[in-house]
C-alpha atoms as a PDB file:
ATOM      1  CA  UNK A   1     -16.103  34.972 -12.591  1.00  0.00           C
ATOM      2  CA  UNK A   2     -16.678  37.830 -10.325  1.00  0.00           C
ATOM      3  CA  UNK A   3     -14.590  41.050  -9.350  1.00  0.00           C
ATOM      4  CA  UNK A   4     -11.387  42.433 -11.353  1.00  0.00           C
ATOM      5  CA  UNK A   5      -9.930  40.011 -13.653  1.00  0.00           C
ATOM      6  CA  UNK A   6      -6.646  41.664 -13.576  1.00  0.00           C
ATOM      7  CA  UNK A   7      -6.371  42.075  -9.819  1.00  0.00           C
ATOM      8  CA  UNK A   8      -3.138  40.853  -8.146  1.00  0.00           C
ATOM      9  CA  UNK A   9      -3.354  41.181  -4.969  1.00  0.00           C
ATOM     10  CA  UNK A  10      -2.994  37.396  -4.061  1.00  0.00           C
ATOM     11  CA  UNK A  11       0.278  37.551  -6.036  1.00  0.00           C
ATOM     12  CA  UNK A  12       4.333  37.938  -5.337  1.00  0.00           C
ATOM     13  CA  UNK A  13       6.064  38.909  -8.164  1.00  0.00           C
ATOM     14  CA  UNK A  14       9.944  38.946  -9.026  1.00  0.00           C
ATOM     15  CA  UNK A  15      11.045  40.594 -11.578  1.00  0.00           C
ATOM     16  CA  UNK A  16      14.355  39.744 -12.708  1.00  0.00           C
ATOM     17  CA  UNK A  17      16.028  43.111 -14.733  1.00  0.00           C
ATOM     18  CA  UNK A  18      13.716  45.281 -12.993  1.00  0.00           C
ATOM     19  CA  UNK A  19      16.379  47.463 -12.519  1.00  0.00           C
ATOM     20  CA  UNK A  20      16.431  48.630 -15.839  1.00  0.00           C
ATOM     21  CA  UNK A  21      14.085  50.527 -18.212  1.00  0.00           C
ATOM     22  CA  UNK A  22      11.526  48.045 -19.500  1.00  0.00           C
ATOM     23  CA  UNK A  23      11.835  45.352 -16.619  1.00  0.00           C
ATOM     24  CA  UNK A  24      11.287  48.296 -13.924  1.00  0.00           C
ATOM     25  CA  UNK A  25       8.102  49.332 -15.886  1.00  0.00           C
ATOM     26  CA  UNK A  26       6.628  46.046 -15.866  1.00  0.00           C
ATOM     27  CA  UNK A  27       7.476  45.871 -12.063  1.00  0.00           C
ATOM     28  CA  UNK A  28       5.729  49.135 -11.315  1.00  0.00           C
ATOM     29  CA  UNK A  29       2.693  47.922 -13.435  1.00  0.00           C
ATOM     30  CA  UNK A  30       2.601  44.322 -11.075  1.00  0.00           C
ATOM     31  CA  UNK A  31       2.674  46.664  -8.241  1.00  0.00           C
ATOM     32  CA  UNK A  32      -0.208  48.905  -9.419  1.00  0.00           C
ATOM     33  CA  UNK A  33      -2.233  46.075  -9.955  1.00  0.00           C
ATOM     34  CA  UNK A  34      -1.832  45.042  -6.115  1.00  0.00           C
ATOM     35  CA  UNK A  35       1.197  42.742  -6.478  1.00  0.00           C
ATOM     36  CA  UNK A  36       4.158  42.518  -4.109  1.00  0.00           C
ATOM     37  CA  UNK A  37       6.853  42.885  -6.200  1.00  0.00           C
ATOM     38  CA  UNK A  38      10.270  41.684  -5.932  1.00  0.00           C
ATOM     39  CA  UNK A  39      12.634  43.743  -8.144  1.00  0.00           C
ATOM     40  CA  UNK A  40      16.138  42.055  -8.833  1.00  0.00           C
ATOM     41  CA  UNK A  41      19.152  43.113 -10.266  1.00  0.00           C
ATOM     42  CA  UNK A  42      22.716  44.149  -9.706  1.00  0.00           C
ATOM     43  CA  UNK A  43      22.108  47.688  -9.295  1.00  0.00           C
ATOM     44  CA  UNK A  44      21.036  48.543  -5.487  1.00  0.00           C
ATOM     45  CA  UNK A  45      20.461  52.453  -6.645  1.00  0.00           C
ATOM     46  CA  UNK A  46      18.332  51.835  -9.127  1.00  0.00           C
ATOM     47  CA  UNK A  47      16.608  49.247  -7.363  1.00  0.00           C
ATOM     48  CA  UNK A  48      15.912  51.397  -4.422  1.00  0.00           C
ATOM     49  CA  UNK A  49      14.654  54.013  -6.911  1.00  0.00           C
ATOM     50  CA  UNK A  50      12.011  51.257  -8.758  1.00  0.00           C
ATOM     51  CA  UNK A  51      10.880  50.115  -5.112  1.00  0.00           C
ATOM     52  CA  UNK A  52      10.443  53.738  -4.376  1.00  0.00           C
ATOM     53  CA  UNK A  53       8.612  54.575  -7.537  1.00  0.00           C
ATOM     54  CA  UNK A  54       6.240  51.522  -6.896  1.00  0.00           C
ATOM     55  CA  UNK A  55       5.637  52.368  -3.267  1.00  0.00           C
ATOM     56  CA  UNK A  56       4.698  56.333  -4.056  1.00  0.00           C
ATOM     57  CA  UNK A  57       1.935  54.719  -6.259  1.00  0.00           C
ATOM     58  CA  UNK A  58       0.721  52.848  -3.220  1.00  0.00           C
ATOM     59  CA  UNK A  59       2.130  49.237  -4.066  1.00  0.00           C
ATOM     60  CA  UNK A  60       4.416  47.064  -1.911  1.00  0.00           C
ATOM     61  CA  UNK A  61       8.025  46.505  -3.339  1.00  0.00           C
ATOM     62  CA  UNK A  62      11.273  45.180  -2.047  1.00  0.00           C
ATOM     63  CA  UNK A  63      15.001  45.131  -3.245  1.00  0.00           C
ATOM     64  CA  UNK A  64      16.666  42.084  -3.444  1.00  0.00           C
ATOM     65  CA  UNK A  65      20.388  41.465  -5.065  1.00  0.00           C
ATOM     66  CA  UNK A  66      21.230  39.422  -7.493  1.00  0.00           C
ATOM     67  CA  UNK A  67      23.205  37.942 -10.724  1.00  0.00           C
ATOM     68  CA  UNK A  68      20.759  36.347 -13.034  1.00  0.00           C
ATOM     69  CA  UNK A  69      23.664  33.637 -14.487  1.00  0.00           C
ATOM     70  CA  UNK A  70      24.271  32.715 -11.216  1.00  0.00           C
ATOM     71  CA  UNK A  71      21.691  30.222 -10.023  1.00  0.00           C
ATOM     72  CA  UNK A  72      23.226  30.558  -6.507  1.00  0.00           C
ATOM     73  CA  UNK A  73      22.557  34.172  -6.494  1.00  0.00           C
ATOM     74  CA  UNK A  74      18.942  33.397  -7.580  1.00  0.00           C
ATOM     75  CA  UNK A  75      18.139  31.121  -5.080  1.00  0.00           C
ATOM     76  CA  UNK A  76      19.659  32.809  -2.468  1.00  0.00           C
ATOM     77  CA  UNK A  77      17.210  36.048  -3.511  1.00  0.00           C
ATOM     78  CA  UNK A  78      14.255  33.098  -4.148  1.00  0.00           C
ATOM     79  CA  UNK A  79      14.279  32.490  -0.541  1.00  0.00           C
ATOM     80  CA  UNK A  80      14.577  36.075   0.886  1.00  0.00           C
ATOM     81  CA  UNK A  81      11.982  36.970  -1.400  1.00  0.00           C
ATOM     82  CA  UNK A  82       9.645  33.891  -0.158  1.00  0.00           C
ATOM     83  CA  UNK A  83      10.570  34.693   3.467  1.00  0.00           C
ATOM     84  CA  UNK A  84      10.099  38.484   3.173  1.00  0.00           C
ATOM     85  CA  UNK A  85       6.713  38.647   0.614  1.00  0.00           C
ATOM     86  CA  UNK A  86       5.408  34.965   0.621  1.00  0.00           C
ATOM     87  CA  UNK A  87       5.873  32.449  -1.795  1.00  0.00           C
ATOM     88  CA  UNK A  88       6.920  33.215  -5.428  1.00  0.00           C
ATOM     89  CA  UNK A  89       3.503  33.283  -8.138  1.00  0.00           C
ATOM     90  CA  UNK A  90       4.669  35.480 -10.703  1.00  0.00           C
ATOM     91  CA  UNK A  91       8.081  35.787 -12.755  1.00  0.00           C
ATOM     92  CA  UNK A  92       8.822  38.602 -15.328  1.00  0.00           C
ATOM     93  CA  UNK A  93      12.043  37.478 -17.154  1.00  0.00           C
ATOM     94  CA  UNK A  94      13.527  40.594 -17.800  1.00  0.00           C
ATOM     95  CA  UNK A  95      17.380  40.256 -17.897  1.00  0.00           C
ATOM     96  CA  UNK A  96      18.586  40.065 -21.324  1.00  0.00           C
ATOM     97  CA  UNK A  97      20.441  42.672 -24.274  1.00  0.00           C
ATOM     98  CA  UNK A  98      23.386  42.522 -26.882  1.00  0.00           C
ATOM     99  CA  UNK A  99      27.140  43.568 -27.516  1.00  0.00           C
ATOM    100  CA  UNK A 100      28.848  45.720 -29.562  1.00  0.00           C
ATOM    101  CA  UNK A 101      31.032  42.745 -30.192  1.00  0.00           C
ATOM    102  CA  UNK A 102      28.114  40.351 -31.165  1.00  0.00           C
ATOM    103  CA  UNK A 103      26.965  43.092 -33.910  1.00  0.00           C
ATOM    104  CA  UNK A 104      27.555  42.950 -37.391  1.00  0.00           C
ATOM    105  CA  UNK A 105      28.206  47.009 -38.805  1.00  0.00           C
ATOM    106  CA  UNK A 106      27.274  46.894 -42.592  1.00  0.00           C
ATOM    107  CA  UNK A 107      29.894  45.123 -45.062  1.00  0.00           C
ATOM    108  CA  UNK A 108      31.692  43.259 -42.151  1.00  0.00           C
ATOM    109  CA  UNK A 109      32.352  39.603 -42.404  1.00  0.00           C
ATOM    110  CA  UNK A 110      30.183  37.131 -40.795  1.00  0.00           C
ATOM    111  CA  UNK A 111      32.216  34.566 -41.178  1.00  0.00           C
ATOM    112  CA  UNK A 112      35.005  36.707 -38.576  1.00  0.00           C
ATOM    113  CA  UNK A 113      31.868  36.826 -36.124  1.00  0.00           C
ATOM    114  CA  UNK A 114      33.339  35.915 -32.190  1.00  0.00           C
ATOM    115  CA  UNK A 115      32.610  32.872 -30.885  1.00  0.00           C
ATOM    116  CA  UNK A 116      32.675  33.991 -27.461  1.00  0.00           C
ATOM    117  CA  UNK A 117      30.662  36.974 -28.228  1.00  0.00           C
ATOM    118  CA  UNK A 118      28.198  34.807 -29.953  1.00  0.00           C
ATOM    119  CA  UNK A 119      28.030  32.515 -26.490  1.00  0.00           C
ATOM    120  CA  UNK A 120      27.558  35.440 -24.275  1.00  0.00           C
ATOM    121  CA  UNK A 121      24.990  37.076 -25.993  1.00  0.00           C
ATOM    122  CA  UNK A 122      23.301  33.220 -25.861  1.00  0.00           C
ATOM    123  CA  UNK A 123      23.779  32.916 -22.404  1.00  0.00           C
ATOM    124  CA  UNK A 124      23.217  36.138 -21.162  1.00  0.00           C
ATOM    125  CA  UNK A 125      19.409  35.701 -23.089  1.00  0.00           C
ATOM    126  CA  UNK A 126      18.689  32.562 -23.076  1.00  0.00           C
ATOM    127  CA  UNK A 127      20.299  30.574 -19.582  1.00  0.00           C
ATOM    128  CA  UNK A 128      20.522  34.084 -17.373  1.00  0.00           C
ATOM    129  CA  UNK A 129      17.461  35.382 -19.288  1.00  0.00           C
ATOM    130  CA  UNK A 130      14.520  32.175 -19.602  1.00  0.00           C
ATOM    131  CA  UNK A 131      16.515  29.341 -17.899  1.00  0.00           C
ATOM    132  CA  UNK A 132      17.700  29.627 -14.811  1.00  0.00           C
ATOM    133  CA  UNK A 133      15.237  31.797 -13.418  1.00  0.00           C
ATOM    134  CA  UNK A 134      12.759  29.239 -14.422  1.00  0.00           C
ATOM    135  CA  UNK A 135      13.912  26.438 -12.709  1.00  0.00           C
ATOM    136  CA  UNK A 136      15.405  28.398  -9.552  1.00  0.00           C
ATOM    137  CA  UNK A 137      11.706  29.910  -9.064  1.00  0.00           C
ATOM    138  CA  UNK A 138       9.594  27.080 -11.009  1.00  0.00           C
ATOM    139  CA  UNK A 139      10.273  25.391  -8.105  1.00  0.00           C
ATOM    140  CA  UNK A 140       8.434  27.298  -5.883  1.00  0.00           C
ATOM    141  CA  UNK A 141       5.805  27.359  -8.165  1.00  0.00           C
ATOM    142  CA  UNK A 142       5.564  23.819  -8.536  1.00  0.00           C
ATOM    143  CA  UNK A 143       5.326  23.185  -4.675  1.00  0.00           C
ATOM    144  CA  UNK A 144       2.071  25.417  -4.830  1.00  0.00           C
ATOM    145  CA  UNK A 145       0.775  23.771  -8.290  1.00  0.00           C
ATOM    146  CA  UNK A 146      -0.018  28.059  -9.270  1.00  0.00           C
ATOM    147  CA  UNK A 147       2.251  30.614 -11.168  1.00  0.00           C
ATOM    148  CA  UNK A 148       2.630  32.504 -13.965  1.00  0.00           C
ATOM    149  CA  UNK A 149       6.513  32.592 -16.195  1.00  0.00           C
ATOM    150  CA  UNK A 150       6.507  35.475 -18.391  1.00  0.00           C
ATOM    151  CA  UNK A 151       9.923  35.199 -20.327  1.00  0.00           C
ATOM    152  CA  UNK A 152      10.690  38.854 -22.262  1.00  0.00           C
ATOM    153  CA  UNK A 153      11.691  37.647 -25.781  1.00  0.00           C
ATOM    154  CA  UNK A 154      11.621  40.402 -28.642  1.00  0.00           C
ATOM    155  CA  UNK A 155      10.038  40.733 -31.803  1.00  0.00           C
ATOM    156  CA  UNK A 156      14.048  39.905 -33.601  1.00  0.00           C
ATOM    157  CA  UNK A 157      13.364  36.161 -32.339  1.00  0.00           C
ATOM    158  CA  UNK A 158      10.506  36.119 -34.827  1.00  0.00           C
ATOM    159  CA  UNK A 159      12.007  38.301 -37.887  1.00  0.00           C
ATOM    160  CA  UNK A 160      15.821  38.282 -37.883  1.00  0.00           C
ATOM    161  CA  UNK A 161      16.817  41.467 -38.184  1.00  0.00           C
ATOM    162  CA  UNK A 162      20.152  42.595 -39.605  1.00  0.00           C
ATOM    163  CA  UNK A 163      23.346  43.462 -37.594  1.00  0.00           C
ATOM    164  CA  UNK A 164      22.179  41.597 -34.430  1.00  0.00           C
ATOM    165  CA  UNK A 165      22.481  37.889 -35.433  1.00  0.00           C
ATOM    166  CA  UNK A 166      23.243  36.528 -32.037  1.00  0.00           C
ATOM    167  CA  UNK A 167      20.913  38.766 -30.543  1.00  0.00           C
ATOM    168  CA  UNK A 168      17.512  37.705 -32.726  1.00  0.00           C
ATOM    169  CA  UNK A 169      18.793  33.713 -32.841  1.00  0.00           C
ATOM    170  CA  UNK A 170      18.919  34.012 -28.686  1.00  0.00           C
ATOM    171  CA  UNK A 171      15.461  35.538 -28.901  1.00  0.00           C
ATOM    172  CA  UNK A 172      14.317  33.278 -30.918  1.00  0.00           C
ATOM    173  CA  UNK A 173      15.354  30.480 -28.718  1.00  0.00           C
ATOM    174  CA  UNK A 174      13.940  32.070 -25.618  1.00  0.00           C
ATOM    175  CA  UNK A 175      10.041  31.550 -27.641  1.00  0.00           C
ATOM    176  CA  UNK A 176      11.148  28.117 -28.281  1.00  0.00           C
ATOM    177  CA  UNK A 177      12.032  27.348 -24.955  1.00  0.00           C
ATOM    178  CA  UNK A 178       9.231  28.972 -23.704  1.00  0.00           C
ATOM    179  CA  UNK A 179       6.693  27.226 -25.868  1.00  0.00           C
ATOM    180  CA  UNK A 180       8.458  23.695 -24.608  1.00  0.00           C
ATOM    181  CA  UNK A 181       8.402  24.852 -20.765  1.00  0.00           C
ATOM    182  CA  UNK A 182       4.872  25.631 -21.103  1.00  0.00           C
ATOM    183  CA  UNK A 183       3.802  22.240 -22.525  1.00  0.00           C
ATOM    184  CA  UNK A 184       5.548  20.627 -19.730  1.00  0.00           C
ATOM    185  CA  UNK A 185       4.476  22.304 -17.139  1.00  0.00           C
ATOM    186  CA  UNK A 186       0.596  22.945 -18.557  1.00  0.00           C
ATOM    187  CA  UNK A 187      -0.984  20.036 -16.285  1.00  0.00           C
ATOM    188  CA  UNK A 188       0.980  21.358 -13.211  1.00  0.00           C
ATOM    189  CA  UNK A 189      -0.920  24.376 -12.521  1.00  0.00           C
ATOM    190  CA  UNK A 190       2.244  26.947 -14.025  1.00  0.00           C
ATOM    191  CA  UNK A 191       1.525  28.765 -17.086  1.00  0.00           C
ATOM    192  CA  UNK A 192       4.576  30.102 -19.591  1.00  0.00           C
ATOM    193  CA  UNK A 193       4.548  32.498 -21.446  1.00  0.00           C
ATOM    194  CA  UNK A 194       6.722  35.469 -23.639  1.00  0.00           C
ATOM    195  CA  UNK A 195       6.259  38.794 -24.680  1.00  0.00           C
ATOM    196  CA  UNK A 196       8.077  39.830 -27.523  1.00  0.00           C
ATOM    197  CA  UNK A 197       8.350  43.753 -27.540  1.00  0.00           C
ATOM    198  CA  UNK A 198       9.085  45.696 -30.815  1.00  0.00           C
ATOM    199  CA  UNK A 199      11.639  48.415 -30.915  1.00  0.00           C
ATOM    200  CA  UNK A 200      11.435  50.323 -27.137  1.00  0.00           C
ATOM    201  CA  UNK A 201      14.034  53.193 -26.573  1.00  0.00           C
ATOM    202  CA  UNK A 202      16.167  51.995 -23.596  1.00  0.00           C
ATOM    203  CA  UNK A 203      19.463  51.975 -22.026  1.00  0.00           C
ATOM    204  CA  UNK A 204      21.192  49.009 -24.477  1.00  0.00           C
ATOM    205  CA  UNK A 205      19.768  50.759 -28.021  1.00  0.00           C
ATOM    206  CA  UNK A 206      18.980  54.388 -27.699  1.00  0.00           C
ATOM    207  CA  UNK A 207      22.891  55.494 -29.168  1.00  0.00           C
ATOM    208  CA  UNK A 208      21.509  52.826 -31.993  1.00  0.00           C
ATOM    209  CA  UNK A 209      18.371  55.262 -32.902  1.00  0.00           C
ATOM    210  CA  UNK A 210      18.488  58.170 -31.845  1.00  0.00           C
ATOM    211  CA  UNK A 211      21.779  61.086 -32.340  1.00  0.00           C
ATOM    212  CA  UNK A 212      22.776  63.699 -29.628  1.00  0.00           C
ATOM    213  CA  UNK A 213      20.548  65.866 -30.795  1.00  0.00           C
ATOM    214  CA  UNK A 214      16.905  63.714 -29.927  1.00  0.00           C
ATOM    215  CA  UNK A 215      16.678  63.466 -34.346  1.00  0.00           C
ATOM    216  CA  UNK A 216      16.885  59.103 -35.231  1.00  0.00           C
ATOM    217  CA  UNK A 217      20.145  58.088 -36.336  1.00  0.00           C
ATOM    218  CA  UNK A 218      19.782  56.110 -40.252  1.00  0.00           C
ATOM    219  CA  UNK A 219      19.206  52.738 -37.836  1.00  0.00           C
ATOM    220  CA  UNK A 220      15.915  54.939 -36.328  1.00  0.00           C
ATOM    221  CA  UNK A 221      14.403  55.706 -39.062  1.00  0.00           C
ATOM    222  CA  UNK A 222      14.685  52.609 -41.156  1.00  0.00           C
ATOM    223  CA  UNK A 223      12.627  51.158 -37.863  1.00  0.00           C
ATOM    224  CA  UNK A 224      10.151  53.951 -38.069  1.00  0.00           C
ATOM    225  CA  UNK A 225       9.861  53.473 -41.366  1.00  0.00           C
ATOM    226  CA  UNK A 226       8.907  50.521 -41.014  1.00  0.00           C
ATOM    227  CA  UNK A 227       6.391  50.575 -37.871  1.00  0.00           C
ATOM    228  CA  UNK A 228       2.702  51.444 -39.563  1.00  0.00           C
ATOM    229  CA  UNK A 229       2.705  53.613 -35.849  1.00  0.00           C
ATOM    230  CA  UNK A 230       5.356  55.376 -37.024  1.00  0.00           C
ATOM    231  CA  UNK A 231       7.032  55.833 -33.705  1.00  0.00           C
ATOM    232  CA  UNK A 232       8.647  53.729 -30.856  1.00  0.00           C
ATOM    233  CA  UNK A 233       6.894  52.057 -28.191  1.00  0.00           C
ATOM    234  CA  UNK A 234       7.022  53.338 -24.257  1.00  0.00           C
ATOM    235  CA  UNK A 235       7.929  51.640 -21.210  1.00  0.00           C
ATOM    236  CA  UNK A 236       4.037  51.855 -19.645  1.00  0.00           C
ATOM    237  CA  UNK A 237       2.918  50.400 -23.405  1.00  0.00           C
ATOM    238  CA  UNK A 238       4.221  46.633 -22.097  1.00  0.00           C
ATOM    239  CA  UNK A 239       1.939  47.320 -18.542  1.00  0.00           C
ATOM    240  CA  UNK A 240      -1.476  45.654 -20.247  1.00  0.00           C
ATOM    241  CA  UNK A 241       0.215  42.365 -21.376  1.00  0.00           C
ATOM    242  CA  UNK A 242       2.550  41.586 -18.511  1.00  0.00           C
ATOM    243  CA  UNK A 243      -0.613  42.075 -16.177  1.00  0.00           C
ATOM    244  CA  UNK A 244      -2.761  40.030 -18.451  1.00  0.00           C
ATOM    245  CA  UNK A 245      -0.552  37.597 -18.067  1.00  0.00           C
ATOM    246  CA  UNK A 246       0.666  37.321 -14.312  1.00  0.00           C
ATOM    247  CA  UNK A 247      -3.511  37.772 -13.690  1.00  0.00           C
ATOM    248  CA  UNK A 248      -4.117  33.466 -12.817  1.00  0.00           C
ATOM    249  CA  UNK A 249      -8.320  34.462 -13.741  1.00  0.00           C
ATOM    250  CA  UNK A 250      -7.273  36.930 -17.434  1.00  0.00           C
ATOM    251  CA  UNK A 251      -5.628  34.435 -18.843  1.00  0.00           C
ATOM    252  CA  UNK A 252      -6.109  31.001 -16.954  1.00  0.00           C
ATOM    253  CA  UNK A 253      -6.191  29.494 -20.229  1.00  0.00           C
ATOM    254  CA  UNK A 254      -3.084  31.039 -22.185  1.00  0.00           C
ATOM    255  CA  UNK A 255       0.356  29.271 -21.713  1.00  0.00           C
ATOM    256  CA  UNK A 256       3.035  28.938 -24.391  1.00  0.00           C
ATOM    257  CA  UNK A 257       2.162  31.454 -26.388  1.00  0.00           C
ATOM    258  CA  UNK A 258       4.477  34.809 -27.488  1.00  0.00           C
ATOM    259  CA  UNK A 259       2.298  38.251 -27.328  1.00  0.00           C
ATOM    260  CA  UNK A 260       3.610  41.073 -29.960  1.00  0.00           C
ATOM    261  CA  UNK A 261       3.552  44.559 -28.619  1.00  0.00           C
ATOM    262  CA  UNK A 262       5.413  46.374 -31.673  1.00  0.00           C
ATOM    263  CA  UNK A 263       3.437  48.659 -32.957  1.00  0.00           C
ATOM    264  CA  UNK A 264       2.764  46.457 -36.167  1.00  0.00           C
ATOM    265  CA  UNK A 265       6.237  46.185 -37.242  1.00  0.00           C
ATOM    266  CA  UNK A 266       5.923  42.270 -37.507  1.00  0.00           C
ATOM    267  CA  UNK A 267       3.029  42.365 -40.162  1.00  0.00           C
ATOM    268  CA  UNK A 268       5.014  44.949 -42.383  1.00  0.00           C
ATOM    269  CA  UNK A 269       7.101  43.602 -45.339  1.00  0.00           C
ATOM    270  CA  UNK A 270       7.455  46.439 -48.153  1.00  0.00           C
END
């Protein structure tokens, strides 16, 4: 192979959620590497800010709207995006998170756990967050026999962790799905993968670990107890995997398989 292995300049990416913390670092990583990059979301401000953060770097980004549960939405955005940038070779799966409602505080009862808190957490992970943007954009991918899927699981769909039950059971089903997407789509030139990040300070779980005052709430430093690095992980620490994995010459040969960035936290037991 010659030149940069990690060069993506023959790419357009989408990033679904790349409105928020972790999704818009992963976007302005694609762009760095030479990717067009397609941020979606609901948010237009933020949007406009991550296409504007991207762009100051001296990368190519657009905006585009949309709902990730609503496969309309998706493949109304699927076209603009193919239209504006060129066909689709790269999805980050970014949408995802929890609810209060789906939590469990200590010494409540799981057995009173909502049903319909349980289902949106599911939905909002696994159908908004892995399926639908895989077959709304798999498509595209499909017509050109070339892409890359990278579906954002978390390190609670390997360990379940306590409190979040519906949370680490969606996750968990996101890997799953992803390892079954990958096998049937291996021969057809489409690669899926997940990466499973460990406990990253962002908008859904930073009241969770850390107190007014910047010191970790009990939550925080249980996890940082429990993390040999002793800290959490930052946005930009997610940049070398998604990139490894959108590259189609890094990792030609990698599909189905779930990449850890935690900062140990899945090897530690006691």
């Amino acid at each position: 192979m010659q030149g940069n292995l990690f060069d993506l300049s023959q790419e357009v990416a989408v990033v679904i959620g790349g409105t928020g913390v972790l999704g818009g670092g992963m976007a302005e990583a694609l762009g760095a590497a030479g990717a067009k990059v397609a941020v979606l979301g609901r948010n237009a401000e933020r949007g406009m800010a991550r296409v504007r953060a991207i762009e100051s770097s001296g990368g190519r980004a657009q905006f585009f709207s949309a709902d990730a549960m609503d496969a309309d939405s998706l493949k109304a955005a699927r076209d603009a995006v193919n239209g504006a940038l060129g066909p689709v070779s790269v999805l980050v799966s970014a949408a995802g998170g929890n609810r209060p409602d789906a939590t469990l505080p200590p010494g409540s009862d799981f057995c009173k756990l909502s049903r319909d808190a349980w289902n949106a957490v599911f939905d909002l992970n696994l159908v908004g967050g892995s399926l639908i943007p895989a077959q709304v954009f798999g498509e595209t991918m499909l017509e050109q026999k070339r892409g890359s899927i990278i579906n954002i699981a978390s390190m609670a769909g390997m360990i379940p962790l306590s409190r979040v039950v519906a949370y680490s059971a969606a996750k968990a089903a996101v890997i799953n799905f992803t390892k079954f997407l990958a096998r049937e789509w291996a021969t057809k030139g489409v690669r899926v993968n997940a990466i499973s990040p460990g406990f990253f300070p962002a908008d859904q779980n930073r009241a969770l670990l850390f107190r007014e005052d910047g010191s970790y709430t009990e939550r925080g430093a249980q996890i940082i107890g429990h993390t040999p690095m002793a800290r959490f992980g930052e946005a930009q620490e997610l940049s070398g995997a998604v990139v490894w994995l959108a590259a189609s010459r890094a990792s030609s040969f990698v599909t189905g398989q779930n990449i850890v960035v935690d900062g140990g936290f899945s090897s530690t037991t006691i």
